[in-house]
Protein backbone atom coordinates (compact mmCIF):
# COMPACT_ATOMS: atom_id res chain seq x y z
CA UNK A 1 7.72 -1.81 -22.32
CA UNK A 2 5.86 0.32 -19.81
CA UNK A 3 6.86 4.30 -19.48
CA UNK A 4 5.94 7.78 -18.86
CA UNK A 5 4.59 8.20 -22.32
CA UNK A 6 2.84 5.33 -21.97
CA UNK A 7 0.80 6.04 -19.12
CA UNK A 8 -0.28 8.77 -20.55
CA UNK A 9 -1.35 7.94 -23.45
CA UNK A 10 -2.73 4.90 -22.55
CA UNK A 11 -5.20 7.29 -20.16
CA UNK A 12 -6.61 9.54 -22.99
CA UNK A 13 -7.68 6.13 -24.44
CA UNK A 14 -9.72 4.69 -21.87
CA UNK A 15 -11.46 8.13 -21.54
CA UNK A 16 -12.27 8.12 -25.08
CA UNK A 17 -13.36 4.44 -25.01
CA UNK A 18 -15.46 3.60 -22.26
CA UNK A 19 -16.54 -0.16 -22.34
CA UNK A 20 -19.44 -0.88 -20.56
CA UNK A 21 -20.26 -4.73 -20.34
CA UNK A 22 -22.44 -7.02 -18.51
CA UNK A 23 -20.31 -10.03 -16.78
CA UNK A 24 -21.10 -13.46 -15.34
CA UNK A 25 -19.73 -17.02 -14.09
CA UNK A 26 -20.27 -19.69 -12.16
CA UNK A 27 -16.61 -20.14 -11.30
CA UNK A 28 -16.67 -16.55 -9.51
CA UNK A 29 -14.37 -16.69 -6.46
CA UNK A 30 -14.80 -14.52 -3.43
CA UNK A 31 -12.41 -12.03 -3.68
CA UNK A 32 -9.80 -14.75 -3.89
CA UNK A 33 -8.01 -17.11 -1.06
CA UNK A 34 -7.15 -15.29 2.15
CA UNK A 35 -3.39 -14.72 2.00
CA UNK A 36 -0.67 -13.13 3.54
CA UNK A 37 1.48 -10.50 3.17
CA UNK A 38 4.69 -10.34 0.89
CA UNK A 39 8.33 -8.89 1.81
CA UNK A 40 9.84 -7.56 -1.70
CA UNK A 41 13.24 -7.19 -1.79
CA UNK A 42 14.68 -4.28 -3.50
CA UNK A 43 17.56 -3.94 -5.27
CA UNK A 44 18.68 -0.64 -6.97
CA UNK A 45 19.53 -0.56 -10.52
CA UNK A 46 21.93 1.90 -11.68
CA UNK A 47 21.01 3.73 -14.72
CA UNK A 48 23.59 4.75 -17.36
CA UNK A 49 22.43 8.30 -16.98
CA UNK A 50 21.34 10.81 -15.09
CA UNK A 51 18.43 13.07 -15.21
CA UNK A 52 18.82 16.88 -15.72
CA UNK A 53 16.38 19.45 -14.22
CA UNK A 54 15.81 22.88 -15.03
CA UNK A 55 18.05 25.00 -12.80
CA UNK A 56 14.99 27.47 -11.86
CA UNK A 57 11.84 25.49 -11.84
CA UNK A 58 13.31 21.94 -11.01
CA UNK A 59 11.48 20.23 -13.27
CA UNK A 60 13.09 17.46 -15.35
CA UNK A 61 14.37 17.92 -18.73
CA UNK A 62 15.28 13.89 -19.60
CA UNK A 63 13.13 11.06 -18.89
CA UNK A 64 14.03 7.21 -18.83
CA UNK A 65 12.48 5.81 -20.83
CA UNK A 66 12.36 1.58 -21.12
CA UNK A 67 11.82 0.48 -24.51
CA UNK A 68 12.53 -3.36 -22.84
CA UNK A 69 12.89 -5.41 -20.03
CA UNK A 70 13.90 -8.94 -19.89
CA UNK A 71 15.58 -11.48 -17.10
CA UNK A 72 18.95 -9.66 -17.33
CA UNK A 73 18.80 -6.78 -19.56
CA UNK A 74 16.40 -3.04 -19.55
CA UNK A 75 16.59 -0.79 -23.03
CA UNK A 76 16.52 2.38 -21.91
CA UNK A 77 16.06 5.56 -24.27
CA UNK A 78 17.31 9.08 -22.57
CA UNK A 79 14.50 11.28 -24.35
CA UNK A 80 14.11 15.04 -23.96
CA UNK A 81 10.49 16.11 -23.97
CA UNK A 82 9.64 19.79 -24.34
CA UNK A 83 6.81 22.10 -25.16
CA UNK A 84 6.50 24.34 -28.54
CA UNK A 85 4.01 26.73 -30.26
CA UNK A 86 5.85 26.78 -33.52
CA UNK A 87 2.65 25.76 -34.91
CA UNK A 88 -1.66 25.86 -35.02
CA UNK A 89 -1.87 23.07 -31.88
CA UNK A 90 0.55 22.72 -29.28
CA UNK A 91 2.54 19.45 -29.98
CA UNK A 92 5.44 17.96 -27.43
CA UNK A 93 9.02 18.61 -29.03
CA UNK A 94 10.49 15.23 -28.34
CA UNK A 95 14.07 13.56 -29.01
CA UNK A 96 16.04 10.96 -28.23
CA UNK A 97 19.63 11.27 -27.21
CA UNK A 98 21.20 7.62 -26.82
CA UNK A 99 19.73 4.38 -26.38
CA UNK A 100 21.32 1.75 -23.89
CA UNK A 101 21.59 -1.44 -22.97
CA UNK A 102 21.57 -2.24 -19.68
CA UNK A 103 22.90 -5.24 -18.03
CA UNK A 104 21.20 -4.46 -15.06
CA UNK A 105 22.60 -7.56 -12.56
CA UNK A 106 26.09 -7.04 -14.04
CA UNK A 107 26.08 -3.19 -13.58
CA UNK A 108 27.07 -3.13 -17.67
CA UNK A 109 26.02 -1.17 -20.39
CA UNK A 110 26.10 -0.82 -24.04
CA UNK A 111 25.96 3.01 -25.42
CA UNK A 112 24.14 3.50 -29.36
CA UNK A 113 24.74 6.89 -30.16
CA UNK A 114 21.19 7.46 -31.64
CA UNK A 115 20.89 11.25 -31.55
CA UNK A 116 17.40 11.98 -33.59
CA UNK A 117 14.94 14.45 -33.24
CA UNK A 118 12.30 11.27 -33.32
CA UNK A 119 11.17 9.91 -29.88
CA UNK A 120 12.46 6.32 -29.34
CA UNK A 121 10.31 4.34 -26.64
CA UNK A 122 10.18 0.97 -27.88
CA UNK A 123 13.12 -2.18 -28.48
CA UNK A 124 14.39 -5.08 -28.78
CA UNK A 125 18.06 -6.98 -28.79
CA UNK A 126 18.07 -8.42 -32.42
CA UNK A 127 21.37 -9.50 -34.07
CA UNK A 128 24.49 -7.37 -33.76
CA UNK A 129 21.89 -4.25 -32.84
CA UNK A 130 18.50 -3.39 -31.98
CA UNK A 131 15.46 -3.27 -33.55
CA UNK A 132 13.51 -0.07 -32.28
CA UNK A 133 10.38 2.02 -32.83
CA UNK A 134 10.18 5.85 -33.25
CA UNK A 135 7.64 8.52 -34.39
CA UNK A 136 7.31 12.11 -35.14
CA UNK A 137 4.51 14.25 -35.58
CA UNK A 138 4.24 15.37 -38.71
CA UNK A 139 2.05 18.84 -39.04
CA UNK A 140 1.46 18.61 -42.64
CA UNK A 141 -0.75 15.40 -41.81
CA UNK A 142 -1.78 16.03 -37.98
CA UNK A 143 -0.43 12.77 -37.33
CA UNK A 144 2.62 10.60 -36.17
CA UNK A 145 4.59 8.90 -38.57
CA UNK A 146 5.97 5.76 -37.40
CA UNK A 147 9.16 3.72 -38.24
CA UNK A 148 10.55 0.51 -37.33
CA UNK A 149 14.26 0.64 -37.41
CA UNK A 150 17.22 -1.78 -37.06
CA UNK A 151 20.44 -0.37 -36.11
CA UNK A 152 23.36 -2.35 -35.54
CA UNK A 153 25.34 0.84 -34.10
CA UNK A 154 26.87 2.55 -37.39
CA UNK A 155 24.18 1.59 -40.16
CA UNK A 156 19.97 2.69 -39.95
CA UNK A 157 17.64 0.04 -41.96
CA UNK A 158 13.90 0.85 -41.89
CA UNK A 159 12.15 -2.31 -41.77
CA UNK A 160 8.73 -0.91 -42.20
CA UNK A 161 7.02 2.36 -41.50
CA UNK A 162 3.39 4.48 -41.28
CA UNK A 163 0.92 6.65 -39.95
CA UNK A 164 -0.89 6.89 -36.66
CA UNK A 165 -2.78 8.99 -34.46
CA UNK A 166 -1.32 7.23 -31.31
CA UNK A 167 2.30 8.38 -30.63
CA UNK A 168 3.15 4.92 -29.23
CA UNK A 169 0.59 2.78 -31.41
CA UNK A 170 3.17 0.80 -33.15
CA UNK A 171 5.35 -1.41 -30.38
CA UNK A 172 8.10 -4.44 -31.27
CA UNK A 173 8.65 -7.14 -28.56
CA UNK A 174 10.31 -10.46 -28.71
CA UNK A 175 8.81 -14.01 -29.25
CA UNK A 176 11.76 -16.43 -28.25
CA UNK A 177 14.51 -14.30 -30.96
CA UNK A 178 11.67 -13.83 -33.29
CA UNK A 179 11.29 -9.51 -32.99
CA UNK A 180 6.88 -9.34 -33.89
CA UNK A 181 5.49 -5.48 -33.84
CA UNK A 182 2.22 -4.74 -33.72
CA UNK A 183 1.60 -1.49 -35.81
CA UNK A 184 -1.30 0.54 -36.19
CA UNK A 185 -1.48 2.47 -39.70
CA UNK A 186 -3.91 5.16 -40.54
CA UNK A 187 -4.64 6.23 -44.54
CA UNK A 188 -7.86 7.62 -45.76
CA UNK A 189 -9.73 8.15 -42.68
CA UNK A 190 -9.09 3.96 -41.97
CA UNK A 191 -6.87 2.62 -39.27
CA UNK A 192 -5.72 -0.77 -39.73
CA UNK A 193 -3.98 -2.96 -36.90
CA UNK A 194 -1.21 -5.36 -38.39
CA UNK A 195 0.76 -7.93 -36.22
CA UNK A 196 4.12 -8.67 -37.83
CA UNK A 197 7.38 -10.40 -37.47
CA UNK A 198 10.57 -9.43 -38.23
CA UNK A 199 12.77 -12.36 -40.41
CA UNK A 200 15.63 -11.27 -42.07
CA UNK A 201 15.04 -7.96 -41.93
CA UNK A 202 12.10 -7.58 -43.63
CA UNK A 203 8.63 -7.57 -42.39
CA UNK A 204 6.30 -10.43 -42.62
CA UNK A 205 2.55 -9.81 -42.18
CA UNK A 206 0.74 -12.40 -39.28
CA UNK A 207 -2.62 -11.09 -39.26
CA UNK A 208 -4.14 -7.44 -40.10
CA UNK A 209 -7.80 -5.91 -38.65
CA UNK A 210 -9.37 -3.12 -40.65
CA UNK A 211 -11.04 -0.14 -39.06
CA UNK A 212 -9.24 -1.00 -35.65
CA UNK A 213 -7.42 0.74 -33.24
CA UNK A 214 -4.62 -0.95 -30.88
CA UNK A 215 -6.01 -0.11 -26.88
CA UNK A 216 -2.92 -0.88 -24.98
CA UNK A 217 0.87 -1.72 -25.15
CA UNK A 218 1.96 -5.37 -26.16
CA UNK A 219 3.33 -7.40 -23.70
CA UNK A 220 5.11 -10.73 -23.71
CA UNK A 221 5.85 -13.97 -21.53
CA UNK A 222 8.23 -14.75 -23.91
CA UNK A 223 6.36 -17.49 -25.78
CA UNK A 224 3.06 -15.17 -26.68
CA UNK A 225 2.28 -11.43 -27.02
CA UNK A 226 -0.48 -9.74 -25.73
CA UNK A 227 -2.23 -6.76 -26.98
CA UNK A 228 -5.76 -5.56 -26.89
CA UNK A 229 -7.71 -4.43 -29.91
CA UNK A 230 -10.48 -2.31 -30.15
CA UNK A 231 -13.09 -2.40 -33.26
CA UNK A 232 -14.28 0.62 -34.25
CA UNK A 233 -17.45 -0.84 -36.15
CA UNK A 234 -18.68 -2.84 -32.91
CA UNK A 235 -17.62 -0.57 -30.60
CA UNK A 236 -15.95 -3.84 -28.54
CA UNK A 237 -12.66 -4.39 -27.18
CA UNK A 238 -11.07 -7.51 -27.69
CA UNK A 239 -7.95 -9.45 -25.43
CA UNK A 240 -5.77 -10.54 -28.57
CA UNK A 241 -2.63 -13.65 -27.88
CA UNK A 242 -0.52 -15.22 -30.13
CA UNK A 243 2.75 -16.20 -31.62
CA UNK A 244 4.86 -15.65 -34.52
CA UNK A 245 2.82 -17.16 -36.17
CA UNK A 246 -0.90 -16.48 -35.86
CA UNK A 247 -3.23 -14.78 -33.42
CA UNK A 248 -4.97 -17.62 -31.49
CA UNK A 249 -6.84 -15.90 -28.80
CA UNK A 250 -9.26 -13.23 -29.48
CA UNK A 251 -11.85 -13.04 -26.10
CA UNK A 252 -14.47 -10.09 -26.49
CA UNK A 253 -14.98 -8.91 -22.54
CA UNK A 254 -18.12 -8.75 -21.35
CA UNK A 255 -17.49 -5.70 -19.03
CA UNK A 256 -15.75 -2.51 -18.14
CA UNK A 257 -11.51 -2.70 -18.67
CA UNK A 258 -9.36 -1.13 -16.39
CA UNK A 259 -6.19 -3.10 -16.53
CA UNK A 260 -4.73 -6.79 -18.37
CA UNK A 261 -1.30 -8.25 -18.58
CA UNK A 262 -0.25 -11.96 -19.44
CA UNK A 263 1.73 -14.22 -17.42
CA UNK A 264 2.92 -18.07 -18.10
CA UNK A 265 -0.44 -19.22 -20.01
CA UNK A 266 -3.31 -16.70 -19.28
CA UNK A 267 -4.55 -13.46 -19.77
CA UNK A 268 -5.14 -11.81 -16.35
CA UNK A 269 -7.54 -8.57 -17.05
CA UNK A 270 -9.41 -6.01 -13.82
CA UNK A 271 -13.03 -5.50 -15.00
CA UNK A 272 -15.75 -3.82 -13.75
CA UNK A 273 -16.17 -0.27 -12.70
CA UNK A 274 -18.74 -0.30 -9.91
CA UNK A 275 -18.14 -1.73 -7.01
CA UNK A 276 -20.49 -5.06 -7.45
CA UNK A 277 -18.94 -5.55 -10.88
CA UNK A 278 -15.35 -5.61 -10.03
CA UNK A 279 -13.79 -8.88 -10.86
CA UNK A 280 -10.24 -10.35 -11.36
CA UNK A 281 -10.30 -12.69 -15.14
CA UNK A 282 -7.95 -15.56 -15.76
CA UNK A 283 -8.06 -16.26 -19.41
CA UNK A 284 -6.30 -19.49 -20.28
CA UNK A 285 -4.25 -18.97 -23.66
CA UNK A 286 -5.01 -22.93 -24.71
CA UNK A 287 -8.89 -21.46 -25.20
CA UNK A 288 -9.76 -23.55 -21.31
CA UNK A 289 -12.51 -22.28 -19.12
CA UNK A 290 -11.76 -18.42 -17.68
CA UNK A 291 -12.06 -17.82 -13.92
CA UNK A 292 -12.99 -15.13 -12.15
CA UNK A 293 -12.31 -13.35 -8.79
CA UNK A 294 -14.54 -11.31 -7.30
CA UNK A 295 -13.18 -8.03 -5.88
CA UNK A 296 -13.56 -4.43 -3.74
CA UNK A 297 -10.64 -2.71 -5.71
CA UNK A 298 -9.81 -2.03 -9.22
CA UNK A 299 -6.81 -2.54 -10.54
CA UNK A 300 -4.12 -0.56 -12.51
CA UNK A 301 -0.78 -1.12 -13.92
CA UNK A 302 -1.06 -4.75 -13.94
CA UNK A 303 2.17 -6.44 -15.04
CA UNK A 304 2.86 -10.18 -15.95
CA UNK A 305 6.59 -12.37 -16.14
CA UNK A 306 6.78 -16.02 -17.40
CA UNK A 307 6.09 -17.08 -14.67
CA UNK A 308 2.28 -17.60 -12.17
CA UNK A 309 2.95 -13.89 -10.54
CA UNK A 310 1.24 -10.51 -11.38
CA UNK A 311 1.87 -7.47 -9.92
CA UNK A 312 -0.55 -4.57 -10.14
CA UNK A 313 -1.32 -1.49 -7.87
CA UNK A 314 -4.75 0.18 -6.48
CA UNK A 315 -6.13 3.18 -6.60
CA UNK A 316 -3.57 4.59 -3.95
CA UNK A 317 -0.80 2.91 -5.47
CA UNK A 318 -0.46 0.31 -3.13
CA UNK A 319 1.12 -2.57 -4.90
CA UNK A 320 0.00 -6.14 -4.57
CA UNK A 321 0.28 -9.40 -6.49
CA UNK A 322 -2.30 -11.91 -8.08
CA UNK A 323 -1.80 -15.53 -8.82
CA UNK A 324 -5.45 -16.41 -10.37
CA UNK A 325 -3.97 -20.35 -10.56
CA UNK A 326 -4.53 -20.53 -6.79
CA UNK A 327 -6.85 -17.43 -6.70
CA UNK A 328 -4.96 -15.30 -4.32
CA UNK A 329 -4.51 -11.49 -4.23
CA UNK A 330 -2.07 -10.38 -1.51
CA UNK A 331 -0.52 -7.06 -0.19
CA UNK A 332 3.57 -6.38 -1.44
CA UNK A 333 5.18 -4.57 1.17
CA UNK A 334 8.13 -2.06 0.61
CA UNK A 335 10.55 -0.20 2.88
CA UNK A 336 8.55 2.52 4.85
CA UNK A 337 10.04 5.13 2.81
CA UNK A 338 8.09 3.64 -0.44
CA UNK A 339 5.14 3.58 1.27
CA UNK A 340 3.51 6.41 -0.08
CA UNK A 341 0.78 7.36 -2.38
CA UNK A 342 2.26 10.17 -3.74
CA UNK A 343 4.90 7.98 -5.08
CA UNK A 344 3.84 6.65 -8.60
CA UNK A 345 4.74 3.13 -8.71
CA UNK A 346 5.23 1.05 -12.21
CA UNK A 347 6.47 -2.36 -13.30
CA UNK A 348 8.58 -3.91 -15.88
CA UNK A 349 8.34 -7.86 -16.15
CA UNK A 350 12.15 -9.44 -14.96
CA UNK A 351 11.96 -12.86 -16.13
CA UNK A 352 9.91 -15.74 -14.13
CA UNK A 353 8.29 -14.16 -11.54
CA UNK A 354 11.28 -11.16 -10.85
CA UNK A 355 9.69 -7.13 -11.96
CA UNK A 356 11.65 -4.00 -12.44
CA UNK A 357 9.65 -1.70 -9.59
CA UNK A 358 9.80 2.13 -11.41
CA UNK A 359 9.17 4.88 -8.14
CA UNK A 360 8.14 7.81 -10.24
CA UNK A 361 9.86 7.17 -13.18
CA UNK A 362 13.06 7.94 -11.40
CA UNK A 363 14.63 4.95 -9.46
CA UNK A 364 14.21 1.44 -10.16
CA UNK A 365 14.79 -1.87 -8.42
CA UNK A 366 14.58 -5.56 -8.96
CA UNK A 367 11.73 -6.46 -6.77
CA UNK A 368 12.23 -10.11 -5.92
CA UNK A 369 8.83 -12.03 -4.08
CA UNK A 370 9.69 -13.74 -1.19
């Protein structure tokens, strides 16, 4: 569940929170196995709408916006995003005009006519609906208020719902057909960070952290979810897996963050901001030895399947994929026409080692590794 909105939020945070660590192993790798390049292959994915621009200054008035992305099937949100002074601080006047669900190697789609002035930008199949995530600012309290929702395409039932000064704290994914959100509330000057499950559609509490603050999006490989926390008191970030029914994996890095994703059974994180720092971590989710790569680049974007794959892209937006198992990092190459850096490049996981490549947050493809 990686988007526009995310990207940007998720900068402001690691502005705000800069980690600084001290790391070390005696299973560093050299900047990983020498290894070839790889030929993606592309195929385009028609979306179930189009994007509008404004007829004098071009710039877009609609956004897609993936809420989920699975072996067969993207969520997609069509949300409006503008700018008003109506009041004190300047706050983005979002809303959400339909939700769909894509079929994307079918060509399908399902249409739920969810017109609210909320913005949508998280979801999940669940039942004879979906189960999505929306917030609002609210002025009277400077912050967002949250809900999770199920909507089976006439009837609205709000599972759960809060405050947060994140826009896109609180995120649901899937854990086999289990729907688990991780929501971050804010009362009194505390922010707590709940994991939760969704059973009969009513919330179930799996763990919650006091005086925390959820540092990036949750991601799945199907079996686990991945988020990372960050504790106010300690000032330390923290690489949090687990199921539906605990969190089993809490690692405390030892360094500088810059991207982390999961794939089939580990945590793969970039740390390390200067140049002598910067290593590749494999973080086995049965609690195993970690491994690291030693590397030139940093990484960004970094996006896992259930499968060995990453994908992530550089500093140029180059993409490239890891596979810390056999510690190899290796060059993806596109069509000459992609091969730009002023084209912002994004993934969505696609099943077993299969993304959803995002160019600008405009066209998308399944990207299949050869």
């Amino acid at each position: 569940m990686k988007n526009i909105v995310y990207k940007l939020a998720i900068c402001t945070l690691t502005i705000i929170m800069i980690l600084s660590f001290a790391a070390c192993s005696d299973t560093d790798a050299d900047d990983g196995a020498s290894s070839g390049t790889i030929n993606a292959k592309l195929t385009q994915i028609t979306m179930p709408f189009d994007l509008e621009e404004d007829s004098e200054t071009g710039k877009k008035l609609n956004m897609y916006t993936v809420c989920y992305s699975g072996k067969d099937t993207i969520i997609v949100a069509n949300v409006y995003d503008d700018i008003t002074t109506a009041t004190e601080v300047i706050y983005p006047e979002t809303r959400t005009k339909g939700v769909y669900v894509l079929n994307y190697r079918e060509d399908s789609s399902e249409f739920y006519d969810l017109k609210s002035e909320n913005l949508i930008y998280s979801a999940v199949p669940y039942k004879d609906g979906i189960i999505y995530a929306e917030s609002k600012i609210d002025t009277q309290e400077s912050m967002y208020k949250w809900n999770i929702v199920y909507f089976d395409g006439k009837n609205h039932n709000i599972i759960d719902s809060g405050y947060s000064t994140n826009q896109i704290a609180t995120e649901v994914t899937l854990i086999g057909k289990t729907p688990v959100y991780v929501s971050e509330h804010t009362e009194g000057g505390l922010t707590t960070v709940s994991v939760k499950k969704v059973v009969n559609l009513k919330s179930e509490t799996i763990e919650a952290v006091d005086n925390a603050r959820k540092y990036s999006i949750i991601e799945t490989n199907g079996d686990a979810y991945f988020f990372t926390l960050y504790d106010c008191q300690n000032e330390k970030a923290k690489l949090c897996a687990g199921d539906e029914k605990e969190v089993y994996l809490q690692y405390q890095l030892d360094d500088a963050l810059n991207s982390c994703t999961l794939n089939e059974n580990c945590i793969v994180a970039s740390i390390g901001e200067e140049t002598e720092k910067r290593k590749i971590v494999g973080i086995p989710l049965d609690g195993s030895k970690e491994k690291y790569l030693q590397q030139t680049k940093r990484w960004w974007r970094m996006t896992g399947s259930s499968g060995d794959y990453c994908v992530a892209v550089d500093d140029n937006f180059n993409p490239y994929y890891i596979k810390i198992s056999s510690d190899v990092v290796g060059e993806i190459a596109l069509p000459d026409e992609m091969e730009n850096d002023i084209l912002v490049k994004s993934f969505y996981p696609a099943g077993k080692d299969n993304y959803i490549l995002s160019i600008n947050d405009e066209s998308f493809y399944i990207m299949e590794l050869d």
